[in-house]
PDB file of N, CA and C in Angstrom:
ATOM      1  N   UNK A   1     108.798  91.904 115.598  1.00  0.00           N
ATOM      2  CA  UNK A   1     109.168  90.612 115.068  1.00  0.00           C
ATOM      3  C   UNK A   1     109.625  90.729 113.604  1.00  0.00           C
ATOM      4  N   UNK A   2     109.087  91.311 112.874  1.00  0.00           N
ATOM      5  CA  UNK A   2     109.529  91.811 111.220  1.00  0.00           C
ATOM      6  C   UNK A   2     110.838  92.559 111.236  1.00  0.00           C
ATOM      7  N   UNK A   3     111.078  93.188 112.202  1.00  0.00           N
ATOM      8  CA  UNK A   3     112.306  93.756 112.717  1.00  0.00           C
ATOM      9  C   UNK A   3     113.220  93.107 112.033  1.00  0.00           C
ATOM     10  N   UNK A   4     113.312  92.333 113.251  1.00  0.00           N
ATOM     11  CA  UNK A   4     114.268  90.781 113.905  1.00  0.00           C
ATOM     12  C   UNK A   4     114.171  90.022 112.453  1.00  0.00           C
ATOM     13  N   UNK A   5     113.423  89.192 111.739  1.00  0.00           N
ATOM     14  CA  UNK A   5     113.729  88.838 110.597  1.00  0.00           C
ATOM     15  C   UNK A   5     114.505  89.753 109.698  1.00  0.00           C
ATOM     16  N   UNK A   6     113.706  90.569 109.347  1.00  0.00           N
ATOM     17  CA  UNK A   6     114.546  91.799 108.365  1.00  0.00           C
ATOM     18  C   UNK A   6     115.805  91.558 108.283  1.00  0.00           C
ATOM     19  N   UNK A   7     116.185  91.993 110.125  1.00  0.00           N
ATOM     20  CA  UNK A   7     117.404  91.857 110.440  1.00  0.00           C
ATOM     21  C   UNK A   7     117.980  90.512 110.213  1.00  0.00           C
ATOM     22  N   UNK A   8     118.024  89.894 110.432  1.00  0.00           N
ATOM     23  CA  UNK A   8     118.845  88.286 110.318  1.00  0.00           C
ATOM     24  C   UNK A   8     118.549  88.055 108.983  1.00  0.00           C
ATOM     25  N   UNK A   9     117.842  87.989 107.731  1.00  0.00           N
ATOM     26  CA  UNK A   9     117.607  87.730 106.416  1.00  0.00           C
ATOM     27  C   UNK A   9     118.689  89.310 105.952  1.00  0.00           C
ATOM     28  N   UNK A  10     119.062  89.901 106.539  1.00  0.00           N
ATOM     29  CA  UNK A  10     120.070  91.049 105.481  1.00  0.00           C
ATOM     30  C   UNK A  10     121.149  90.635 105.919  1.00  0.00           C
ATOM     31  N   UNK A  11     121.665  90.137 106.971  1.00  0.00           N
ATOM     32  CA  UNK A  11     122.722  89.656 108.053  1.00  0.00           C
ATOM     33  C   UNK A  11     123.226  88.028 106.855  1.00  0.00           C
ATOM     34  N   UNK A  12     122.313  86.995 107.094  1.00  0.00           N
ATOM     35  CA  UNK A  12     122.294  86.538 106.105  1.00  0.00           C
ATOM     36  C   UNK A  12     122.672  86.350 104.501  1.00  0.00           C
ATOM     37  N   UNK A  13     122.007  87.389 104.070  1.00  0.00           N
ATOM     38  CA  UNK A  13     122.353  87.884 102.634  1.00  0.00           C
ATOM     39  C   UNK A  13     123.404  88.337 102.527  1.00  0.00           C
ATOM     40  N   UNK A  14     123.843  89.469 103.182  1.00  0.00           N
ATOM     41  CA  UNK A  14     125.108  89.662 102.928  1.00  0.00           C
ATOM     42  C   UNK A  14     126.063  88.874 103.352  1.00  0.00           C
ATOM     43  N   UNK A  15     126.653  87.748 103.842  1.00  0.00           N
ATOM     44  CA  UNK A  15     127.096  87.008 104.695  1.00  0.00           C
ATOM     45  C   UNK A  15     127.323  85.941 103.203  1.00  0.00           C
ATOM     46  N   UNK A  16     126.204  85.589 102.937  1.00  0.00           N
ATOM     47  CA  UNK A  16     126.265  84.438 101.881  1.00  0.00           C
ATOM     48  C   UNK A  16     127.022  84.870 100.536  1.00  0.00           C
ATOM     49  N   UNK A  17     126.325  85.902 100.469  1.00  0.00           N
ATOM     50  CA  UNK A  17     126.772  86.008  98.745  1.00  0.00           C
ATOM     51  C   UNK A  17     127.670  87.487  98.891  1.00  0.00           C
ATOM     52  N   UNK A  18     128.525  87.193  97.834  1.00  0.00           N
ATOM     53  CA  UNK A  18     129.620  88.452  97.221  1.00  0.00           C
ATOM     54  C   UNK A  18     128.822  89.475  97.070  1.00  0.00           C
ATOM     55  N   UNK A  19     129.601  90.667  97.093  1.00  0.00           N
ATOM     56  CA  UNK A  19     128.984  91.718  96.813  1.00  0.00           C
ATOM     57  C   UNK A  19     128.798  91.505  94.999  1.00  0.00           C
ATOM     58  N   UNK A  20     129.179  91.117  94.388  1.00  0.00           N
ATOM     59  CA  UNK A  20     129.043  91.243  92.804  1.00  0.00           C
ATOM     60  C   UNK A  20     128.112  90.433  92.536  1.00  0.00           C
ATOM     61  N   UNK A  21     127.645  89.265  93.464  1.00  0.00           N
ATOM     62  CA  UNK A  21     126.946  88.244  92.793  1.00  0.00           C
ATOM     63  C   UNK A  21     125.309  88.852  93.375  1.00  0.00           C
ATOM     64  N   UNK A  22     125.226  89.682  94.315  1.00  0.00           N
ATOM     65  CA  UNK A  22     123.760  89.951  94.922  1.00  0.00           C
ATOM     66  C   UNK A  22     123.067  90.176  93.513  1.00  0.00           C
ATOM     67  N   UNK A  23     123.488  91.038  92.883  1.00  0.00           N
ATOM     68  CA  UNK A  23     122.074  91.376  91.531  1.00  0.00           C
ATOM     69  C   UNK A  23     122.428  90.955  90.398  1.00  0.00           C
ATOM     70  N   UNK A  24     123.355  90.273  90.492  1.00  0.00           N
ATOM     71  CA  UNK A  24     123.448  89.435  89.095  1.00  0.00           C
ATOM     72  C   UNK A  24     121.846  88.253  88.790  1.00  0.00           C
ATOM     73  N   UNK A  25     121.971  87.808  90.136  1.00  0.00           N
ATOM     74  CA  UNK A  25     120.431  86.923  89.744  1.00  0.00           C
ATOM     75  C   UNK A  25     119.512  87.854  89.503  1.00  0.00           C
ATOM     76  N   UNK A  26     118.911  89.024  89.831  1.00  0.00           N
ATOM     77  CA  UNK A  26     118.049  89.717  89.782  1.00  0.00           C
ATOM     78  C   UNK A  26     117.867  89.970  88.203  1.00  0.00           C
ATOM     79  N   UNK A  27     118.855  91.038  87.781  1.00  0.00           N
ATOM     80  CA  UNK A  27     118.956  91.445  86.402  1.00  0.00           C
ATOM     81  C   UNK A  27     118.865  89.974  85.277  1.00  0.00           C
ATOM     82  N   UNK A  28     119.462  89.178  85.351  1.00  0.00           N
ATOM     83  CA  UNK A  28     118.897  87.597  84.955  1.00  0.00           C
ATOM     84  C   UNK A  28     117.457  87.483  84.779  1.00  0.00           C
ATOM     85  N   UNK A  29     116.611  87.849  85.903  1.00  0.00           N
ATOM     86  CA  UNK A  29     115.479  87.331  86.272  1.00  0.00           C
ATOM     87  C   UNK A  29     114.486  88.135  85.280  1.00  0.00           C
ATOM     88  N   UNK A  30     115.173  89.627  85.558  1.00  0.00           N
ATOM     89  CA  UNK A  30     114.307  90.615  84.662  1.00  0.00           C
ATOM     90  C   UNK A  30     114.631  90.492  83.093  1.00  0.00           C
ATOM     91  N   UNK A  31     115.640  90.139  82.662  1.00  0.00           N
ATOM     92  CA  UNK A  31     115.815  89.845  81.693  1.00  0.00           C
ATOM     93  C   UNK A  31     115.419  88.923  80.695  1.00  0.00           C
ATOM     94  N   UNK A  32     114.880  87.815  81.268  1.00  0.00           N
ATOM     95  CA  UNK A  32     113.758  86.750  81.013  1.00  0.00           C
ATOM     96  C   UNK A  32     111.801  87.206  81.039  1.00  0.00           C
ATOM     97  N   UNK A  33     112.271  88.263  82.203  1.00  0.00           N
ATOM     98  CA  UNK A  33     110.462  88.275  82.277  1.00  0.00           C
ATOM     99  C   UNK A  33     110.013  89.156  80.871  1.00  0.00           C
ATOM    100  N   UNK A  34     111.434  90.502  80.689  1.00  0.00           N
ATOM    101  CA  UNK A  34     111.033  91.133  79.283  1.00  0.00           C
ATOM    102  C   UNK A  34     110.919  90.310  78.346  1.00  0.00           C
ATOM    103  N   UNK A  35     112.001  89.344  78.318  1.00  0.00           N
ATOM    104  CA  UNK A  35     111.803  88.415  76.950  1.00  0.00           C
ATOM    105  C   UNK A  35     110.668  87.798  77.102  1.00  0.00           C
ATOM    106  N   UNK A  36     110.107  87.519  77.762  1.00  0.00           N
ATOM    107  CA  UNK A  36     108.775  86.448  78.299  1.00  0.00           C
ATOM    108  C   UNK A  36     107.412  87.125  77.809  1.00  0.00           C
ATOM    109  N   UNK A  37     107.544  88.505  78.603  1.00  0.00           N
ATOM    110  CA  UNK A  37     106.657  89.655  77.593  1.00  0.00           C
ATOM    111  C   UNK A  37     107.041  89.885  76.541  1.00  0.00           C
ATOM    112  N   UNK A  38     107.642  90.051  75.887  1.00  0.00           N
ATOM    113  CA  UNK A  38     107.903  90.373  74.149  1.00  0.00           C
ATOM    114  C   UNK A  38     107.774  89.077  73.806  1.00  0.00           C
ATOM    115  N   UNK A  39     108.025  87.986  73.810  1.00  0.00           N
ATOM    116  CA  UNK A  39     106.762  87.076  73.230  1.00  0.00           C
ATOM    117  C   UNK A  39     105.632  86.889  73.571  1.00  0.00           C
ATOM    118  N   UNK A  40     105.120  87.075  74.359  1.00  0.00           N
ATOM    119  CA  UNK A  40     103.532  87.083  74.627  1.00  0.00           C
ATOM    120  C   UNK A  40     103.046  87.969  73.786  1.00  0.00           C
ATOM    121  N   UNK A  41     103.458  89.340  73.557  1.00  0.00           N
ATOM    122  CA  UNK A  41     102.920  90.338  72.642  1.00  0.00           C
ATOM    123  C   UNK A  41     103.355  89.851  71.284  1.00  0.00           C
ATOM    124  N   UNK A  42     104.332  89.531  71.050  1.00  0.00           N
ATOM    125  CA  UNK A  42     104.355  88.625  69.847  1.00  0.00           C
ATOM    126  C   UNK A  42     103.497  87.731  68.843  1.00  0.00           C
ATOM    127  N   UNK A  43     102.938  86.865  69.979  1.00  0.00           N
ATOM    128  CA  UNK A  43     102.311  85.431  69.896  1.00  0.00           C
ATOM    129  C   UNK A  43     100.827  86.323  69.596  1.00  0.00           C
ATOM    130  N   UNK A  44     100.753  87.257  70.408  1.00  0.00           N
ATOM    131  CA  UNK A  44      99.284  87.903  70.582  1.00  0.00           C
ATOM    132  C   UNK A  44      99.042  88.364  69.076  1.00  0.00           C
ATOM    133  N   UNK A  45     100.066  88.805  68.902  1.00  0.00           N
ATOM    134  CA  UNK A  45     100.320  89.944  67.004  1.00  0.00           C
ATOM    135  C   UNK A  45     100.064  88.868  65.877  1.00  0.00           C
ATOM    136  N   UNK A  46     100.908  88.166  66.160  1.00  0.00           N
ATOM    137  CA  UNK A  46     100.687  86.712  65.313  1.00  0.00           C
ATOM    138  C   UNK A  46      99.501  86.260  65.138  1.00  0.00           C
ATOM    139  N   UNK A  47      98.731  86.215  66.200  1.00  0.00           N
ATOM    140  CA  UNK A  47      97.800  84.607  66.166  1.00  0.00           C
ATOM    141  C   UNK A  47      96.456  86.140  65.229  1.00  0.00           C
ATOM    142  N   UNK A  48      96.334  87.224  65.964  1.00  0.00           N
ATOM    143  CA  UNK A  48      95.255  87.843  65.099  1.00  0.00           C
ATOM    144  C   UNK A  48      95.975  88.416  63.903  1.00  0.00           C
ATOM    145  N   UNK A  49      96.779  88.657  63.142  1.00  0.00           N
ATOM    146  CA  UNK A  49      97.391  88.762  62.005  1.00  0.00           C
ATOM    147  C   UNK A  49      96.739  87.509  61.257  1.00  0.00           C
ATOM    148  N   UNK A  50      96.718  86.472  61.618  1.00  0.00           N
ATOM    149  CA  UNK A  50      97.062  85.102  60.990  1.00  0.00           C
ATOM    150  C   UNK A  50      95.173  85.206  60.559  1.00  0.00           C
ATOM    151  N   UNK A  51      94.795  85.357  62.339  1.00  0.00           N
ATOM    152  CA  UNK A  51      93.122  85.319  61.762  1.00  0.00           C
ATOM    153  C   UNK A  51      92.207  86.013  60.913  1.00  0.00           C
ATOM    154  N   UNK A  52      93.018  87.485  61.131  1.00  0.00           N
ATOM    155  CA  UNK A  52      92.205  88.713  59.813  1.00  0.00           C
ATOM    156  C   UNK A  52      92.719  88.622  58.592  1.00  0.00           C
ATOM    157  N   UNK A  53      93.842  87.255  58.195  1.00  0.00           N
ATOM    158  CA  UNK A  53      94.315  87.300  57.036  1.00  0.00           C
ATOM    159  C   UNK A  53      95.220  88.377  56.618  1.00  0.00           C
ATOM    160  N   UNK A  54      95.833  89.149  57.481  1.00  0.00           N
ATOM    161  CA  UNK A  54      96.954  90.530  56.821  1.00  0.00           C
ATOM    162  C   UNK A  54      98.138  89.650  56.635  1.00  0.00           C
ATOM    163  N   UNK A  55      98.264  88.671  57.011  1.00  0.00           N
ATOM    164  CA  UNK A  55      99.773  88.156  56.657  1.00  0.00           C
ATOM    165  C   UNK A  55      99.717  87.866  54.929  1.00  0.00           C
ATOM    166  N   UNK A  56      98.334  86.973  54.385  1.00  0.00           N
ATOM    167  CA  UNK A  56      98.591  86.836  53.155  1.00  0.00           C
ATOM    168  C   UNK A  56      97.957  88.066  52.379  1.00  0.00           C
ATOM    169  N   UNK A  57      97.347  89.074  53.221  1.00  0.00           N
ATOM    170  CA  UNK A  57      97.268  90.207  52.018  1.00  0.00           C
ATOM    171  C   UNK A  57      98.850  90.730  52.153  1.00  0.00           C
ATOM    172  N   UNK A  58      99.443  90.990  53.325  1.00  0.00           N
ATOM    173  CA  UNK A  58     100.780  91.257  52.777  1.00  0.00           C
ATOM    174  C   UNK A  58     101.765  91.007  52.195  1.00  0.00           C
ATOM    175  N   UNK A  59     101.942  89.278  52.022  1.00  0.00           N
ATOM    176  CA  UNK A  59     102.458  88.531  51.227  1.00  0.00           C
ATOM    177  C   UNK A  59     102.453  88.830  49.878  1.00  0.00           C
ATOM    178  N   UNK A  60     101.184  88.702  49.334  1.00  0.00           N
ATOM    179  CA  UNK A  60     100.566  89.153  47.794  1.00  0.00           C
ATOM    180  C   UNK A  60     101.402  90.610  47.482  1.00  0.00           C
ATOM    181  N   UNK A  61     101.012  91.396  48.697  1.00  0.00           N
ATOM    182  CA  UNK A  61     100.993  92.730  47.994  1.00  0.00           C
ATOM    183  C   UNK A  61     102.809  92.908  47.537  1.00  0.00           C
ATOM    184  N   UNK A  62     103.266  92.136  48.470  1.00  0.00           N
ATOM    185  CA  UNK A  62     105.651  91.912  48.592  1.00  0.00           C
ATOM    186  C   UNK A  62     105.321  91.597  47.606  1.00  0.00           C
ATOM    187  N   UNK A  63     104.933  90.118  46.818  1.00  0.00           N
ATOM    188  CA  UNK A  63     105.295  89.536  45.762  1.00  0.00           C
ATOM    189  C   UNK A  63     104.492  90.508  44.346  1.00  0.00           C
ATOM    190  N   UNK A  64     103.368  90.656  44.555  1.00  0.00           N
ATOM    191  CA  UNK A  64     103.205  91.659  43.442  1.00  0.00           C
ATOM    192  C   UNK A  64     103.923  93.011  42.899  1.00  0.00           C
ATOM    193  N   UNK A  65     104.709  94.031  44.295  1.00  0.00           N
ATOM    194  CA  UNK A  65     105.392  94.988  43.673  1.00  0.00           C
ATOM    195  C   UNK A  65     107.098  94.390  43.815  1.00  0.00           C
ATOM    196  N   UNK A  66     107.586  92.728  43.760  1.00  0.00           N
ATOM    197  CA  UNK A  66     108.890  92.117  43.542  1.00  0.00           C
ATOM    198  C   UNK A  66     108.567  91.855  42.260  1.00  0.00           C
ATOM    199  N   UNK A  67     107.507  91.642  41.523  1.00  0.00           N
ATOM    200  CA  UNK A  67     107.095  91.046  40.687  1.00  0.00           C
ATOM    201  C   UNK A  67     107.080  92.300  39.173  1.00  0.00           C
ATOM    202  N   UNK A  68     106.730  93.307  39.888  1.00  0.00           N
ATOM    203  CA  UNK A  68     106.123  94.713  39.096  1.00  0.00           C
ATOM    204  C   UNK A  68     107.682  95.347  38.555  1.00  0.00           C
ATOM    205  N   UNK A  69     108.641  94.729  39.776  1.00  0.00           N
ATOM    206  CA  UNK A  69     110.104  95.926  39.070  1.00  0.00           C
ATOM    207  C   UNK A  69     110.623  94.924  38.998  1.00  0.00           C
ATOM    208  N   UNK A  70     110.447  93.310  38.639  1.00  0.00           N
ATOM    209  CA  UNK A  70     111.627  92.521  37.900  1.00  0.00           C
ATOM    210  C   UNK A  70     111.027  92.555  36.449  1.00  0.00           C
TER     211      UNK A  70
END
């Protein structure tokens, strides 16, 4: 029975869509899920940066050596 579907869902597929358009949705799809992960790891970097305070020790430390060679 998985056969028989297989068969008629590839019969199908190819039938419907162009050969150029089959993985265009795909690569789309993956292309969102990376972006989707690289902000999640983002958001993740951020939110404990923000909580151990390295954003404003790093801040200080930019403006103190912008500060040191003007």
């Amino acid at each position: 029975m998985l056969h028989l579907y297989c068969s008629i869902r590839a019969l199908v597929t190819t039938r419907t869509a162009p050969a150029g358009h089959r993985q265009r949705g795909q690569a789309t799809a993956e292309y969102a899920l990376v972006l989707l992960g690289a902000a999640a790891v983002a958001i993740v970097f951020a939110a404990w940066a923000a909580r151990s305070g390295k954003i404003a020790d790093l801040f200080d430390e930019v403006f103190d050596k912008l500060l040191d060679r003007a």
